[in-house]
C-alpha atoms as a PDB file:
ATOM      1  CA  UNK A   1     117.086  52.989  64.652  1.00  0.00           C
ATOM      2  CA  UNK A   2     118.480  56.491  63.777  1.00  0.00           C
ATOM      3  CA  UNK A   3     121.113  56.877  61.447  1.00  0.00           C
ATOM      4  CA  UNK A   4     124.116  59.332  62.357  1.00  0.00           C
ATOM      5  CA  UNK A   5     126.628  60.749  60.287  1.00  0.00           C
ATOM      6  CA  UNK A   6     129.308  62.788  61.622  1.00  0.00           C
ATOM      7  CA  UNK A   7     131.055  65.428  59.645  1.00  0.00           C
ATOM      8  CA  UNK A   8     134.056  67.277  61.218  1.00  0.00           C
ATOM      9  CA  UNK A   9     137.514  68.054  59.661  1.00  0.00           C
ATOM     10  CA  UNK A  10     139.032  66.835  63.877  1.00  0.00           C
ATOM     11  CA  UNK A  11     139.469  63.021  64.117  1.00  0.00           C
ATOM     12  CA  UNK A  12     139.096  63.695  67.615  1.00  0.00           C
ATOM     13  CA  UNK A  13     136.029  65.594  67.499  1.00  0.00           C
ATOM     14  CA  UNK A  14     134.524  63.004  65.770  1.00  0.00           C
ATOM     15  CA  UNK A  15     135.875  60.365  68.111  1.00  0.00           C
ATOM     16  CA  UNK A  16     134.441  61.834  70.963  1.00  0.00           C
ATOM     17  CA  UNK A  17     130.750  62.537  69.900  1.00  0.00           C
ATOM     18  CA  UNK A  18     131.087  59.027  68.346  1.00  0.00           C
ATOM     19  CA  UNK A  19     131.421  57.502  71.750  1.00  0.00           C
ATOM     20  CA  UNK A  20     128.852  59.926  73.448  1.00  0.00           C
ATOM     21  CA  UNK A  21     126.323  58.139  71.230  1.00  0.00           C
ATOM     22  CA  UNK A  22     127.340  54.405  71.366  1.00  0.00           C
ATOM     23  CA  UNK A  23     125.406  52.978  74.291  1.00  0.00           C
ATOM     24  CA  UNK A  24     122.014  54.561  72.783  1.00  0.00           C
ATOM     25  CA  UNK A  25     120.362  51.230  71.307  1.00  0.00           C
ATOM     26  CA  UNK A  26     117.989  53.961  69.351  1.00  0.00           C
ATOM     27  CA  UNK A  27     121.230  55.536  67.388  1.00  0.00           C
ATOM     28  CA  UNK A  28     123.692  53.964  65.382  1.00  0.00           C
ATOM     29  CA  UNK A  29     126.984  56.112  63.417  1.00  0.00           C
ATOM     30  CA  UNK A  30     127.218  54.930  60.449  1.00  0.00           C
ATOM     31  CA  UNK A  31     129.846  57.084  59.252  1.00  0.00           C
ATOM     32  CA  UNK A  32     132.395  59.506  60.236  1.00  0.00           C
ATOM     33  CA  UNK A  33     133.651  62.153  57.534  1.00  0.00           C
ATOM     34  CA  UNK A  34     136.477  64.721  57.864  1.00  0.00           C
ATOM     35  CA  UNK A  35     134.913  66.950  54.810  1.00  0.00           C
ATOM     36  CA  UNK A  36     131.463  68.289  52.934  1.00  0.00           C
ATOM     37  CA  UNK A  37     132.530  66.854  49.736  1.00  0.00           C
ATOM     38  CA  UNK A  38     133.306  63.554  51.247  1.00  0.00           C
ATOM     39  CA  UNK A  39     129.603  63.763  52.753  1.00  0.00           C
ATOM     40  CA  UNK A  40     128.202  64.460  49.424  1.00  0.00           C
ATOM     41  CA  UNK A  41     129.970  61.329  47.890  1.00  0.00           C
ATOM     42  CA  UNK A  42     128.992  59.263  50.753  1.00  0.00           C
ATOM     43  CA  UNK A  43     125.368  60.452  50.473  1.00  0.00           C
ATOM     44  CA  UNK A  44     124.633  58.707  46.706  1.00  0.00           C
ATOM     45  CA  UNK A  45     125.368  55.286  47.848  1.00  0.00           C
ATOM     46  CA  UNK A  46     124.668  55.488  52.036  1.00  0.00           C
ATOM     47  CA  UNK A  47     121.606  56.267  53.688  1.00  0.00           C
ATOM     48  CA  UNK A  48     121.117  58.259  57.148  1.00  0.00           C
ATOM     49  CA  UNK A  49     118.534  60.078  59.161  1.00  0.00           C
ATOM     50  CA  UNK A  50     120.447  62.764  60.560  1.00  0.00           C
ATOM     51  CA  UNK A  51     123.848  64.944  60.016  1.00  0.00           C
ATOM     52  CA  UNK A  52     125.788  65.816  62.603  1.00  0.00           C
ATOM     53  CA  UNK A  53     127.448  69.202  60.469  1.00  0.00           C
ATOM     54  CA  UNK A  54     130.132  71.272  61.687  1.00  0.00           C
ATOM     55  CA  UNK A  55     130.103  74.907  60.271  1.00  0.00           C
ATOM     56  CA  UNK A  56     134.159  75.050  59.294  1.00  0.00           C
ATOM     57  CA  UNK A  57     135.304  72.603  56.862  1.00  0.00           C
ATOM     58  CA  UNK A  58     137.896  72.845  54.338  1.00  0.00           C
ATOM     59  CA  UNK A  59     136.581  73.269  51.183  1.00  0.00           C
ATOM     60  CA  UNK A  60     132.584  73.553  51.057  1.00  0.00           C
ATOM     61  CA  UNK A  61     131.758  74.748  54.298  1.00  0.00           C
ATOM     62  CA  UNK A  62     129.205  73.593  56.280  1.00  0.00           C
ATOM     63  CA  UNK A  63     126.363  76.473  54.737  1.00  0.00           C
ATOM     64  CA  UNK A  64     127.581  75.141  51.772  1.00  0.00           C
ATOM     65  CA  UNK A  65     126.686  71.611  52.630  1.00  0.00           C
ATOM     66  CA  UNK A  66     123.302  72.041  54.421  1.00  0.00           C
ATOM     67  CA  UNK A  67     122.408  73.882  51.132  1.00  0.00           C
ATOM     68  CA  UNK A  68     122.859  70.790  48.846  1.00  0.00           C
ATOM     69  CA  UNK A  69     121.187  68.371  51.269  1.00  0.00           C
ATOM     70  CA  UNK A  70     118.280  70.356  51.487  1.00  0.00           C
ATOM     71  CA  UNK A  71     118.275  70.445  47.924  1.00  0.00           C
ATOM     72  CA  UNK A  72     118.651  66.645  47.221  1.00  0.00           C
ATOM     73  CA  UNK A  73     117.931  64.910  50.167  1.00  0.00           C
ATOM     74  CA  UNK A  74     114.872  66.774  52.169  1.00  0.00           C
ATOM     75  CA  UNK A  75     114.027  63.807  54.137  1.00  0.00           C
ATOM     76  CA  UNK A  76     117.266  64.173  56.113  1.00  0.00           C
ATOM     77  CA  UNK A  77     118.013  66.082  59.037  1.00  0.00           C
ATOM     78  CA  UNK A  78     120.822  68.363  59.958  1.00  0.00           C
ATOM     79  CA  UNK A  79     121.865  69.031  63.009  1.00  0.00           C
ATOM     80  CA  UNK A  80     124.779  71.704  63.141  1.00  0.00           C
ATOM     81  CA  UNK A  81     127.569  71.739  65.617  1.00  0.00           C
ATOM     82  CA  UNK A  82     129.916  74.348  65.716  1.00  0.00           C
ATOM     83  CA  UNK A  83     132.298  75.587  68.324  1.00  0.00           C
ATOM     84  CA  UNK A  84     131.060  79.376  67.836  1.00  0.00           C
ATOM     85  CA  UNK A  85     127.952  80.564  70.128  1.00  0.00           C
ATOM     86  CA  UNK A  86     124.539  80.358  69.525  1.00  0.00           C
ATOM     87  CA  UNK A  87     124.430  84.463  69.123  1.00  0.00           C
ATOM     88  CA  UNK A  88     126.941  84.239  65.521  1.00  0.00           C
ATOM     89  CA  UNK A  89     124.982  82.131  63.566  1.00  0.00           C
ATOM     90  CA  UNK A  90     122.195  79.763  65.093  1.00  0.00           C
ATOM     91  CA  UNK A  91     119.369  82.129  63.406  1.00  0.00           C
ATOM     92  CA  UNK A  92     120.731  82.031  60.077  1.00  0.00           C
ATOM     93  CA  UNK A  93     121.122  78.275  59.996  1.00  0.00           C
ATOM     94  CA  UNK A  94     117.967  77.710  61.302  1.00  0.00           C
ATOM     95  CA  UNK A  95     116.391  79.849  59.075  1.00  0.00           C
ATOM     96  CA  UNK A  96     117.846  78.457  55.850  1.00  0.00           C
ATOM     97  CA  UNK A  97     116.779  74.427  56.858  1.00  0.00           C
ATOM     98  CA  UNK A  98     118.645  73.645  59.420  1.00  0.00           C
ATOM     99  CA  UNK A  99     116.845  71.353  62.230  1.00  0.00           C
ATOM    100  CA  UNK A 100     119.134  72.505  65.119  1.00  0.00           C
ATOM    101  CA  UNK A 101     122.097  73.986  66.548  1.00  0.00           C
ATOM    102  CA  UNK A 102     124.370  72.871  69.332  1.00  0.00           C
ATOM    103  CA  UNK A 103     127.655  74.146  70.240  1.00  0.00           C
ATOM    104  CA  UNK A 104     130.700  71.358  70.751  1.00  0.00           C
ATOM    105  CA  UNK A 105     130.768  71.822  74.359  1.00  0.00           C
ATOM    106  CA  UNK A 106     127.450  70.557  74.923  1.00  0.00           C
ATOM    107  CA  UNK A 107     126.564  68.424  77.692  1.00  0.00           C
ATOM    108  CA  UNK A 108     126.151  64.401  76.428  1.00  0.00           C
ATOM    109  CA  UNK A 109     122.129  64.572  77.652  1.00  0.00           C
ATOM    110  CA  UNK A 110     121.829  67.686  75.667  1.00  0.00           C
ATOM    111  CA  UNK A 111     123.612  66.064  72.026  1.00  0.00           C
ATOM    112  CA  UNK A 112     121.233  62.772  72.701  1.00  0.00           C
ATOM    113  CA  UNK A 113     117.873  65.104  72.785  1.00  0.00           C
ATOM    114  CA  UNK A 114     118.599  66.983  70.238  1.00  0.00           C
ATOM    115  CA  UNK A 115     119.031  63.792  67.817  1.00  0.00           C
ATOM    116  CA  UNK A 116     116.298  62.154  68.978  1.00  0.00           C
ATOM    117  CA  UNK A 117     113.695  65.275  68.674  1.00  0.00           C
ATOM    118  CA  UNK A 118     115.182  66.389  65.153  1.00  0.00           C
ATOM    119  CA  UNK A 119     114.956  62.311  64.101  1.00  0.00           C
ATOM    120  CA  UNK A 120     111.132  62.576  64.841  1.00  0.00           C
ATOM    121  CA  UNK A 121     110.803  65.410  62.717  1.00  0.00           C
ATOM    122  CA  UNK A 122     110.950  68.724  65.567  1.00  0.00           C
ATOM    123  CA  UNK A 123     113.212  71.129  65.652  1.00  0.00           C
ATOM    124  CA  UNK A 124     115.667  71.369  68.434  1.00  0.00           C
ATOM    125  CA  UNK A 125     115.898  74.712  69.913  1.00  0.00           C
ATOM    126  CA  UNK A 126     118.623  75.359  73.021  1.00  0.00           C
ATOM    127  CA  UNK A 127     117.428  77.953  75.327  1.00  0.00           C
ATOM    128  CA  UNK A 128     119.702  80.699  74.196  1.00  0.00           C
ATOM    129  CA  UNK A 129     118.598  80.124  70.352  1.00  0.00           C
ATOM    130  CA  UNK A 130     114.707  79.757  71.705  1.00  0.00           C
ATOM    131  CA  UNK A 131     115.542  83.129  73.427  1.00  0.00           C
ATOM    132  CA  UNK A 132     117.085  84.881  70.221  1.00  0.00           C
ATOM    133  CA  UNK A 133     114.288  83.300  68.530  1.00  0.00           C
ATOM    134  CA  UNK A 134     111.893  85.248  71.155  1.00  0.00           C
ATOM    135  CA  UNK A 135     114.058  88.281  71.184  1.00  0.00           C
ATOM    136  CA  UNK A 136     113.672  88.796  67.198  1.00  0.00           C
ATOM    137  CA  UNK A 137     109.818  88.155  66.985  1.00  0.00           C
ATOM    138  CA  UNK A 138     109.222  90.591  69.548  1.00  0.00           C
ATOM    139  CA  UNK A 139     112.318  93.070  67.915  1.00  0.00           C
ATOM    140  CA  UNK A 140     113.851  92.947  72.208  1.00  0.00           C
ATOM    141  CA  UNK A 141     117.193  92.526  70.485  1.00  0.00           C
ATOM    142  CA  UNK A 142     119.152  93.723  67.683  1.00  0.00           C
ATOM    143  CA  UNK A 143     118.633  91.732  64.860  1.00  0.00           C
ATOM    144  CA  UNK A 144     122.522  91.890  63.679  1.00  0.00           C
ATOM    145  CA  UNK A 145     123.069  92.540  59.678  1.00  0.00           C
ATOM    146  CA  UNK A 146     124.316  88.688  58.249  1.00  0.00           C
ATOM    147  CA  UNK A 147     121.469  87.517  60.327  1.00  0.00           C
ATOM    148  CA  UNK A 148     119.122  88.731  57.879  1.00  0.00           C
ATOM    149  CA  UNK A 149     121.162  87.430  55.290  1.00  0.00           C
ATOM    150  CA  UNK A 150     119.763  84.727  52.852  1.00  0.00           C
ATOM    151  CA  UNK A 151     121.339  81.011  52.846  1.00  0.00           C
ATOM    152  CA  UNK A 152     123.222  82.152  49.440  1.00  0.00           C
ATOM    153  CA  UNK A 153     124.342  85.697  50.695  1.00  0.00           C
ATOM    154  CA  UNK A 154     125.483  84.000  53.866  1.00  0.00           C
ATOM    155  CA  UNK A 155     127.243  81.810  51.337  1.00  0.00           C
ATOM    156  CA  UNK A 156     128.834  84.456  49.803  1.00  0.00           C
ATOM    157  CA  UNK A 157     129.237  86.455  52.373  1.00  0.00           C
ATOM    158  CA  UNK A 158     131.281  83.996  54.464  1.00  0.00           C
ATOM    159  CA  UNK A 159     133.914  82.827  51.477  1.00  0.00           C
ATOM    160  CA  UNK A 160     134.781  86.893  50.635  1.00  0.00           C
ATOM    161  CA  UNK A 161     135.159  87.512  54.518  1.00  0.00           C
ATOM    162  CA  UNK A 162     137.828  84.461  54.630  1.00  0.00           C
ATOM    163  CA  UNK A 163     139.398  86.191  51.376  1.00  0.00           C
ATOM    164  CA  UNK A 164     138.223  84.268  48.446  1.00  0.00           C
ATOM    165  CA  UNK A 165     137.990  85.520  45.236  1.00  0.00           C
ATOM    166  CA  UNK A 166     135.201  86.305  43.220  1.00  0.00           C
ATOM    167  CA  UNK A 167     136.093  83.674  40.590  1.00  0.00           C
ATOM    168  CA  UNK A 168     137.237  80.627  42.862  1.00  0.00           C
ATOM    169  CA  UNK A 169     133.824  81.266  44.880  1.00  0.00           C
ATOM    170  CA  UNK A 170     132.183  81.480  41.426  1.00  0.00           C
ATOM    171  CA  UNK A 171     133.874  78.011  40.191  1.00  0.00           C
ATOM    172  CA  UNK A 172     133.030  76.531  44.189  1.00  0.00           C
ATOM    173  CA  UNK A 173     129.122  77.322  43.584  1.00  0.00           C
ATOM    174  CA  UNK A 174     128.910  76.855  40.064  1.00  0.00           C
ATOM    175  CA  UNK A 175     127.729  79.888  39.423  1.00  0.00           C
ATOM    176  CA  UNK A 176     129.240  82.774  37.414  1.00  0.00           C
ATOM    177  CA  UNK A 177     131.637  85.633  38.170  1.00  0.00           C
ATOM    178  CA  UNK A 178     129.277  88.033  37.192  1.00  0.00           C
ATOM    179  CA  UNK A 179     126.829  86.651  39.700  1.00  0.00           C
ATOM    180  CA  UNK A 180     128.781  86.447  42.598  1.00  0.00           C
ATOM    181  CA  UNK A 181     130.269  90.109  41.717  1.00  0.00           C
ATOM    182  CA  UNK A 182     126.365  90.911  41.826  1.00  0.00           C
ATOM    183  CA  UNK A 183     126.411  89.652  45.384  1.00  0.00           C
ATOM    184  CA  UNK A 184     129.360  91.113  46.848  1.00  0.00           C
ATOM    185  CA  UNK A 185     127.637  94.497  45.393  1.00  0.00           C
ATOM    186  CA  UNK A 186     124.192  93.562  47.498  1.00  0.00           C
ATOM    187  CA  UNK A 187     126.209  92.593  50.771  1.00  0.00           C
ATOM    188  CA  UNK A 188     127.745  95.763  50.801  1.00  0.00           C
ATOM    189  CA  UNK A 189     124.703  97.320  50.308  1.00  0.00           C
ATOM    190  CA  UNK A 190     122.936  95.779  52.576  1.00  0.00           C
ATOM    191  CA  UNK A 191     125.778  95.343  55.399  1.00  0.00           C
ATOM    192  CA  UNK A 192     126.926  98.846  55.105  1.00  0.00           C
ATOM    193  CA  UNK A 193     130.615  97.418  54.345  1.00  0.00           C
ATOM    194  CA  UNK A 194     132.477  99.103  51.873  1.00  0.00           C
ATOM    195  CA  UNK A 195     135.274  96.432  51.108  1.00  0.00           C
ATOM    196  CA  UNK A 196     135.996  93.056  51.438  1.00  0.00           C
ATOM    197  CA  UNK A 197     138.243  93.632  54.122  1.00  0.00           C
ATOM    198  CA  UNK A 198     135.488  95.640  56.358  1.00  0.00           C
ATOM    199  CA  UNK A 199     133.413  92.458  55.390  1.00  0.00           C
ATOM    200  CA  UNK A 200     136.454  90.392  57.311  1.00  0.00           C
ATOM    201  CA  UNK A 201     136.535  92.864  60.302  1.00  0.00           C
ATOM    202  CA  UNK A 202     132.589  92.547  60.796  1.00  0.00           C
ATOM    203  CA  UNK A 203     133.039  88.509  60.303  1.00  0.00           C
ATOM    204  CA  UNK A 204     135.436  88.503  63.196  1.00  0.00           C
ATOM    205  CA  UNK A 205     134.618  91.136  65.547  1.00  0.00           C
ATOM    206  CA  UNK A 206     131.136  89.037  65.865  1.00  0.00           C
ATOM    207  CA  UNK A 207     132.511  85.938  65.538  1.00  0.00           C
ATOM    208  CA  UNK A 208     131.509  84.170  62.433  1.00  0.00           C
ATOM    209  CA  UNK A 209     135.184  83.454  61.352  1.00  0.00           C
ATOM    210  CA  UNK A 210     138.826  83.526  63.391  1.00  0.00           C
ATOM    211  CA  UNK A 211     141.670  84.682  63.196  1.00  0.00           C
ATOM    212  CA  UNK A 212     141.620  87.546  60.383  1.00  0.00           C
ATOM    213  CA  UNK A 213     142.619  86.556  56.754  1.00  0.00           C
ATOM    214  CA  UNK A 214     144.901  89.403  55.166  1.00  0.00           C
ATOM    215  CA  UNK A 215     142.860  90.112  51.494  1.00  0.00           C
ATOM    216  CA  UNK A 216     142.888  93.146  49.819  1.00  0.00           C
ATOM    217  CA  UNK A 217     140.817  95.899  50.098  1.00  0.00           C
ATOM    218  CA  UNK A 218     138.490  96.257  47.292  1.00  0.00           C
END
């Protein structure tokens, strides 16, 4: 029996991928969570197989989250869902641990594979990811800047683009101000983004966040 949990901030979200899984004798939910933190809680008493992750959270954010789970609990799977498209951040996720990406709109058959090949220890690849995948090995496509991006630059990268400040991201990843000041310095380096606002306007005009946050330009 493979044990789901599902983390996503929509009750009906939840709901529904809840009851595209309960006539699978092979997969039980064991737990549905609106947030990473209450994940991270849940984790130290409850046991699963596999996380069912969405990307936006409140709070710790769903890089965040398949960070510390890697870190503390290797033997579990994550599966990421996430209502952007493969092309804004399947790579990156999949690079930094993740066992699979699938988008919310995803057929039923399609949610029940992927669970059952990441649960036996394969990756699930959709088409479109197996054909970025392709594309980058063989350099066919543009290999887009945050895509090169490490799991804690994505980190970074993602909270300054949403307007966070250096010193509430600092206190989020318990790390210091200096540090994170350090990695706003690299990103812009290594994006070619001079402010924290151009960081915003990449982050939505591919995608990776919505609506624009207003933060000042530093």
């Amino acid at each position: 029996m493979t044990k789901i949990m599902i983390v996503d901030d929509h009750e009906i979200v939840r709901r529904g991928f809840k009851e595209m899984l309960q006539d699978e004798m092979d997969i039980q939910v064991v737990e549905e969570l609106a947030s990473g933190e209450a994940l991270i809680e849940h984790l130290r008493t409850h046991q699963c197989d596999v996380v069912l992750l969405d990307i936006s959270l409140p709070g710790q954010s769903g890089v965040d989250i398949l960070r510390h789970i890697r870190q503390r609990y290797d033997h579990i799977k994550v599966l990421i869902l996430s209502s952007y498209p493969e092309d804004s951040y399947a790579l990156p996720m999949i690079k930094n641990g993740a066992s699979g990406y699938l988008c919310k709109d995803c057929e039923q058959h399609e949610l029940i594979s992927a669970i059952r090949l990441v649960a036996a220890g394969r990756r699930y690849l959709s088409p479109k990811t197996s054909e970025l995948l392709v594309g980058e090995a063989f350099n066919d496509s543009e290999t887009l800047p945050h895509q090169q991006l490490s799991e804690r630059e994505l980190q970074v990268f993602m909270r300054l683009s949403q307007g966070e400040s250096v010193s509430d991201i600092a206190e989020l990843l318990n790390l210091s101000v200096k540090t994170i000041s350090t990695y706003r310095t690299r990103l812009k380096e290594k994006m070619g983004l001079g402010s924290n606002a151009e960081m915003a306007t990449y982050a939505v005009r591919h995608g990776l966040i919505g609506d624009k946050p207003g933060i000042e330009s530093i």
